[in-house]
PDB file of N, CA and C in Angstrom:
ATOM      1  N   UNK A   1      22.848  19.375  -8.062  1.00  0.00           N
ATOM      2  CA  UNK A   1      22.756  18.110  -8.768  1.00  0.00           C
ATOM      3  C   UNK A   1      24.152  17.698  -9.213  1.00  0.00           C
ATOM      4  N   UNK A   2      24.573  16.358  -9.238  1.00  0.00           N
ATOM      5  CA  UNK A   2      25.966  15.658  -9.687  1.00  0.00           C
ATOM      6  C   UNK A   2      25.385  14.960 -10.786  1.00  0.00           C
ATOM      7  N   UNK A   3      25.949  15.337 -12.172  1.00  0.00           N
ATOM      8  CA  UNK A   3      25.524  14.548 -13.588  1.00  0.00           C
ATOM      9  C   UNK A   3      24.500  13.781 -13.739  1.00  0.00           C
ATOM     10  N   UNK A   4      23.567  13.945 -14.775  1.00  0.00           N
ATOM     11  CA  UNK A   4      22.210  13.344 -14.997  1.00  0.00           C
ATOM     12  C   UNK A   4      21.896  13.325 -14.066  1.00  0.00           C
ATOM     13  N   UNK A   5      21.373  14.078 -12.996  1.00  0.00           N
ATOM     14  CA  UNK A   5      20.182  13.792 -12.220  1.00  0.00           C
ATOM     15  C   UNK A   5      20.141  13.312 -10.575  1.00  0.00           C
ATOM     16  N   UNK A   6      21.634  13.078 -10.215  1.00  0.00           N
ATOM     17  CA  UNK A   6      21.955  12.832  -9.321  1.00  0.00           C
ATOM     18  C   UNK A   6      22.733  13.464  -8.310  1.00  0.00           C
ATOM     19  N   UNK A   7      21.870  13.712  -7.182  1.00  0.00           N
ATOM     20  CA  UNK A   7      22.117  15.398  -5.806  1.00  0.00           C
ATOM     21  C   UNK A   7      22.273  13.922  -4.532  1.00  0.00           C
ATOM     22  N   UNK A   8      23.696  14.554  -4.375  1.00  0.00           N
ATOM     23  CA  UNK A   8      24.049  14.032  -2.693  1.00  0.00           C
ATOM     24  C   UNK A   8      23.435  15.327  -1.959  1.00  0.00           C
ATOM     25  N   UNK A   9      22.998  15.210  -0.833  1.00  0.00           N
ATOM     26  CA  UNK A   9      22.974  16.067   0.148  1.00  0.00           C
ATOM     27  C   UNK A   9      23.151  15.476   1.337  1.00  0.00           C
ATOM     28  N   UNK A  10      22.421  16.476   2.486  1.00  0.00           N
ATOM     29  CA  UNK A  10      23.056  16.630   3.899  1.00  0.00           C
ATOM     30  C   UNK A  10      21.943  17.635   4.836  1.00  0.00           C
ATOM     31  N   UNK A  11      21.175  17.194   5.758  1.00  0.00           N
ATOM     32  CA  UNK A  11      20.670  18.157   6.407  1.00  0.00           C
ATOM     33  C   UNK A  11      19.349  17.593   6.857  1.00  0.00           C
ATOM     34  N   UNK A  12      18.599  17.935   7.929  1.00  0.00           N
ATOM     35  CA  UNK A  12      17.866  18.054   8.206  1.00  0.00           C
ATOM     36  C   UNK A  12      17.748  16.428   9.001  1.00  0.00           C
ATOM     37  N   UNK A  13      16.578  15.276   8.670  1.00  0.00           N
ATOM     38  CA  UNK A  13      16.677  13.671   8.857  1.00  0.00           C
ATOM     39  C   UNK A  13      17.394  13.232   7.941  1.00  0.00           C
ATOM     40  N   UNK A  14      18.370  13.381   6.897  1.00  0.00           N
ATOM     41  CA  UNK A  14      18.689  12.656   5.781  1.00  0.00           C
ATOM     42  C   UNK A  14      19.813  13.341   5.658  1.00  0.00           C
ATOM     43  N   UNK A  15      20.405  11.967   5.541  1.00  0.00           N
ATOM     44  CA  UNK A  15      21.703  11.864   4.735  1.00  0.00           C
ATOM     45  C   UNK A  15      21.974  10.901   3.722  1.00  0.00           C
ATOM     46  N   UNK A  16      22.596  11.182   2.313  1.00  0.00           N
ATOM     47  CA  UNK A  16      22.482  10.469   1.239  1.00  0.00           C
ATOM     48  C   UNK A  16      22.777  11.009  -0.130  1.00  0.00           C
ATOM     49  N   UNK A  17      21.996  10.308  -1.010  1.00  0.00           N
ATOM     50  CA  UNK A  17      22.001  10.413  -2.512  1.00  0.00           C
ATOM     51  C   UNK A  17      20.739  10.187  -2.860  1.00  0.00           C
ATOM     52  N   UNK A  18      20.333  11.100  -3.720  1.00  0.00           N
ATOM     53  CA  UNK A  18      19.196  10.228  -5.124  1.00  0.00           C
ATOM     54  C   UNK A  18      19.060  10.556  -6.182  1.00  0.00           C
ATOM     55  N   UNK A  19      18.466   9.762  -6.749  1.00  0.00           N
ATOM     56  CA  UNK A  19      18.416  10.025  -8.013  1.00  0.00           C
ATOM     57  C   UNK A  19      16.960   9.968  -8.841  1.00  0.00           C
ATOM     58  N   UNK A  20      16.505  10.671  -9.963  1.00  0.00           N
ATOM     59  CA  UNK A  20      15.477  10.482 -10.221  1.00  0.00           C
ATOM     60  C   UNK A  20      15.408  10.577 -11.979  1.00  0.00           C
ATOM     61  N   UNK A  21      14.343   9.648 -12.062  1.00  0.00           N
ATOM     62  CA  UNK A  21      13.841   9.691 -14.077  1.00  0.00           C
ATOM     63  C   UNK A  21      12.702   9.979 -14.393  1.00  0.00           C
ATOM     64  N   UNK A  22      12.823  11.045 -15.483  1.00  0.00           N
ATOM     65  CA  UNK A  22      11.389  11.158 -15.515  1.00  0.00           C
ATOM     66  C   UNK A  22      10.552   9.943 -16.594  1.00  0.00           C
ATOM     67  N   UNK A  23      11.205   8.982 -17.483  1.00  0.00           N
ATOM     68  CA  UNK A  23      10.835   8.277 -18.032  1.00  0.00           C
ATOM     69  C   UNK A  23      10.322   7.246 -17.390  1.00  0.00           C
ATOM     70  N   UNK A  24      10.448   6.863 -15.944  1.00  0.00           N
ATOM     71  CA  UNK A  24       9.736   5.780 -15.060  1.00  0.00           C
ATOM     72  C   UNK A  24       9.077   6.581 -14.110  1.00  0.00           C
ATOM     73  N   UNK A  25       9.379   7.848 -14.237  1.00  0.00           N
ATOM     74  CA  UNK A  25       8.701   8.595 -12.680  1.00  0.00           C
ATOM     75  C   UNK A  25       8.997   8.033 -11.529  1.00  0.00           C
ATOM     76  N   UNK A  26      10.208   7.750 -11.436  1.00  0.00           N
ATOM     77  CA  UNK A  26      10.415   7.049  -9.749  1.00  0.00           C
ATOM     78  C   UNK A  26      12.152   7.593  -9.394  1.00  0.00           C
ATOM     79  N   UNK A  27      11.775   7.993  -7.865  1.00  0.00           N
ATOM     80  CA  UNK A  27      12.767   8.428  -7.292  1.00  0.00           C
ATOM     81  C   UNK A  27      13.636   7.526  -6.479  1.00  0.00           C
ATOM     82  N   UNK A  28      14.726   7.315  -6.719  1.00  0.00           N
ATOM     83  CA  UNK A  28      15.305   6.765  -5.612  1.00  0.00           C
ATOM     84  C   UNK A  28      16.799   6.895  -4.772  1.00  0.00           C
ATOM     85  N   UNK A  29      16.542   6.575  -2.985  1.00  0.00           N
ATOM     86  CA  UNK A  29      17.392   7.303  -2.767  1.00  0.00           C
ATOM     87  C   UNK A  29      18.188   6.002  -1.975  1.00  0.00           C
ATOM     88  N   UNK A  30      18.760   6.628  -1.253  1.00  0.00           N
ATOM     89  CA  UNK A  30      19.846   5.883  -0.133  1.00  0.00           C
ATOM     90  C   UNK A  30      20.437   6.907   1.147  1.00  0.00           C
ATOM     91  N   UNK A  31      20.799   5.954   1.799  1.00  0.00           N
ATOM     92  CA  UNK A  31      21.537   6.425   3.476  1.00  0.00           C
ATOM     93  C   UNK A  31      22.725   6.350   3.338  1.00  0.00           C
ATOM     94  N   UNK A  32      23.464   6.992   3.738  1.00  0.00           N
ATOM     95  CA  UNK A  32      24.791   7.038   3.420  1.00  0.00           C
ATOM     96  C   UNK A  32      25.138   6.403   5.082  1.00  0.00           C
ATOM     97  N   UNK A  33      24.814   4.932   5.616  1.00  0.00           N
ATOM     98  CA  UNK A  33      25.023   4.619   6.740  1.00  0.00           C
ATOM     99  C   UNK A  33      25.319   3.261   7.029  1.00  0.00           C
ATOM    100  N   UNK A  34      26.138   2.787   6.771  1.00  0.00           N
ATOM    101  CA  UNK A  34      26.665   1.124   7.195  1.00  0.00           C
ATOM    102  C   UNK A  34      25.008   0.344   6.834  1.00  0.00           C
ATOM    103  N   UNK A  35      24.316   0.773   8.034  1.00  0.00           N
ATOM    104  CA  UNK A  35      23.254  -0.113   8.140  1.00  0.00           C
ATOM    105  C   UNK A  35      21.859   0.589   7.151  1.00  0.00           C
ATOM    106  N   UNK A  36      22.287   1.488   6.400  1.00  0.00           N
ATOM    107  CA  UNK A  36      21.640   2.012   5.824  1.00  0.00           C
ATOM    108  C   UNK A  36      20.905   1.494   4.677  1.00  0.00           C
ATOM    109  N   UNK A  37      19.310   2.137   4.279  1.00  0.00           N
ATOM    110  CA  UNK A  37      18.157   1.642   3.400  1.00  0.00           C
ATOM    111  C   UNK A  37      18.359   2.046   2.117  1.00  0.00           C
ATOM    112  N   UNK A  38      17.915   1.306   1.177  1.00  0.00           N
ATOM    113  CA  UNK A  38      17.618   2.087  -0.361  1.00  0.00           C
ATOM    114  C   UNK A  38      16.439   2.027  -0.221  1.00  0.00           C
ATOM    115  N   UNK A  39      15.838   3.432  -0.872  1.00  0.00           N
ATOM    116  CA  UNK A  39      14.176   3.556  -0.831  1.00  0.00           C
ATOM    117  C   UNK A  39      14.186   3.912  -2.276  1.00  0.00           C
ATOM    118  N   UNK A  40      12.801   3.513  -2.684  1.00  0.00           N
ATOM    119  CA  UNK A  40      11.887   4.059  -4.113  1.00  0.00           C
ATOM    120  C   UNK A  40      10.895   4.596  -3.805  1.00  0.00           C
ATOM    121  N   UNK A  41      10.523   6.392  -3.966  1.00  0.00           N
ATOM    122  CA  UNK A  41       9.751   7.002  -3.914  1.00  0.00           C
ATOM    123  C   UNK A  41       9.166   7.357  -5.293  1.00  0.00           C
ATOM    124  N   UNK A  42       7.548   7.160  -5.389  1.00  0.00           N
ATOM    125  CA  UNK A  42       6.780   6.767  -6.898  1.00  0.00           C
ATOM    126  C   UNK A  42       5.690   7.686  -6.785  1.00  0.00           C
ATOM    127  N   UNK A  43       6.166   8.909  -6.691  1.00  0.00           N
ATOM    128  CA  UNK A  43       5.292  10.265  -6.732  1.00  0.00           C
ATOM    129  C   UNK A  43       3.758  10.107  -7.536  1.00  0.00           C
ATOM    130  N   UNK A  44       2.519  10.194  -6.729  1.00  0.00           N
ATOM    131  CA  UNK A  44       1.301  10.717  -7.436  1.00  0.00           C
ATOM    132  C   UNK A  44       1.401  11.938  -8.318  1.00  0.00           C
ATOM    133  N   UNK A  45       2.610  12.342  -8.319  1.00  0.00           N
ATOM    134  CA  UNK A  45       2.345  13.889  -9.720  1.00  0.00           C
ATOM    135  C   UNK A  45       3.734  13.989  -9.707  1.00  0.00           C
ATOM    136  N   UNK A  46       4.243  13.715 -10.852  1.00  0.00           N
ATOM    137  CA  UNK A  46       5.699  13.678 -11.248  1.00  0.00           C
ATOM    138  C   UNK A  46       6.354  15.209 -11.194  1.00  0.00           C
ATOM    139  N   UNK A  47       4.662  16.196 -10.901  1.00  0.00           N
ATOM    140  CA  UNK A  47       5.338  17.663 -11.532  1.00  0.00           C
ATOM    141  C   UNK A  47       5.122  18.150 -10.107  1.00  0.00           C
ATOM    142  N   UNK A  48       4.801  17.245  -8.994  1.00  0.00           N
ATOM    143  CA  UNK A  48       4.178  17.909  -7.824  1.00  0.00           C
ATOM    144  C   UNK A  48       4.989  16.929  -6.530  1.00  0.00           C
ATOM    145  N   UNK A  49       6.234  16.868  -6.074  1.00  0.00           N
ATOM    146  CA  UNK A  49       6.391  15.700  -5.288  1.00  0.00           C
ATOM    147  C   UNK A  49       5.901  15.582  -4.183  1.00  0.00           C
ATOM    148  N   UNK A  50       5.224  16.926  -3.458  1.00  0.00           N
ATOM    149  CA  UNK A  50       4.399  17.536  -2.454  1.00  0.00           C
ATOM    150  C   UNK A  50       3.440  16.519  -2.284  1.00  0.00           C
ATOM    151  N   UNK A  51       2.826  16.079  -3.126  1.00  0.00           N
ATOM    152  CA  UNK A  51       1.379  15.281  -3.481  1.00  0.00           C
ATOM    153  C   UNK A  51       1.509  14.142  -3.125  1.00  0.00           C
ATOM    154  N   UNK A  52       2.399  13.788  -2.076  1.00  0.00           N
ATOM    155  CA  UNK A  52       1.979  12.706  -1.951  1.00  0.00           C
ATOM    156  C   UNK A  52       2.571  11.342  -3.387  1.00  0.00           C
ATOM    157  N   UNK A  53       2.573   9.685  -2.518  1.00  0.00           N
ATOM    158  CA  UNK A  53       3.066   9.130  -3.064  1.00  0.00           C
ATOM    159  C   UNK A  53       3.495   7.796  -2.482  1.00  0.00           C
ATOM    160  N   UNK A  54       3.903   6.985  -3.194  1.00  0.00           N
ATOM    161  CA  UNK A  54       4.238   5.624  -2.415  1.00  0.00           C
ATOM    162  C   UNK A  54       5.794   5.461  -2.118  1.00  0.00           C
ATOM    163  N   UNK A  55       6.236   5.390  -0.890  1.00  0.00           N
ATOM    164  CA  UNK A  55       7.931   5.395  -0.443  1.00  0.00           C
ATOM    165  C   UNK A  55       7.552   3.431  -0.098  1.00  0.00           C
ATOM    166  N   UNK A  56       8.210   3.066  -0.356  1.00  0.00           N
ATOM    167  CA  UNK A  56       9.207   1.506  -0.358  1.00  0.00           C
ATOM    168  C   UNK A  56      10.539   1.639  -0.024  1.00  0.00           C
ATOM    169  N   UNK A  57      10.653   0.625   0.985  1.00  0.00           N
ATOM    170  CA  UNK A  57      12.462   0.286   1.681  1.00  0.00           C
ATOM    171  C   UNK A  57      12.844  -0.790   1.095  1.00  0.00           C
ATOM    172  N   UNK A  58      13.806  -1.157   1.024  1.00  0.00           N
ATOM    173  CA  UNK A  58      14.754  -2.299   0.838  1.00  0.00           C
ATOM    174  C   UNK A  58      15.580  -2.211   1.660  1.00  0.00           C
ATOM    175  N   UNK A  59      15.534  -3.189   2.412  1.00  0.00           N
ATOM    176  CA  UNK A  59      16.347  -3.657   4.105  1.00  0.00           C
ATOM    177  C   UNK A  59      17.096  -4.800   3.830  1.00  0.00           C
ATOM    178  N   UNK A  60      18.883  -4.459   3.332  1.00  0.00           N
ATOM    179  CA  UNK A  60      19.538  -6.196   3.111  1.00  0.00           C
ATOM    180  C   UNK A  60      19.663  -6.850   4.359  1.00  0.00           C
ATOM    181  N   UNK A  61      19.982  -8.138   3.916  1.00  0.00           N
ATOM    182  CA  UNK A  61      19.969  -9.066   5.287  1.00  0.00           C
ATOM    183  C   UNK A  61      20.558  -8.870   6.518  1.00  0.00           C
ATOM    184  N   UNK A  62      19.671  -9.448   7.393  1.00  0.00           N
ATOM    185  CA  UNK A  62      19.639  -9.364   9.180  1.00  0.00           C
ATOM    186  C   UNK A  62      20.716  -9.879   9.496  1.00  0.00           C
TER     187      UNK A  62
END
């Protein structure tokens, strides 16, 4: 983790940053890629991220 809450990593499909609160329960990350997405992942169990959950993109303009 990099201060309050925030882990760059590297590996696997993903490359990026995120960050997460537990006072909104929502995760969110980014692509570390020119054309790259910001997503909000809004976990069904804040204590379980396994469980399932709602992921949302934000795609800036075409």
């Amino acid at each position: 983790m990099i201060g309050g809450g925030v882990a760059a990593f590297t590996g696997g499909l993903w490359t990026g940053a995120a960050v997460g609160g537990t006072v909104r329960k929502v995760i969110y990350l980014t692509e570390d890629e020119t054309d790259g997405c910001f997503y909000r992942f809004r976990p069904n169990n804040w204590g379980d991220l396994c469980a399932g959950g709602l992921l949302e993109v934000l795609v800036a303009g075409e």
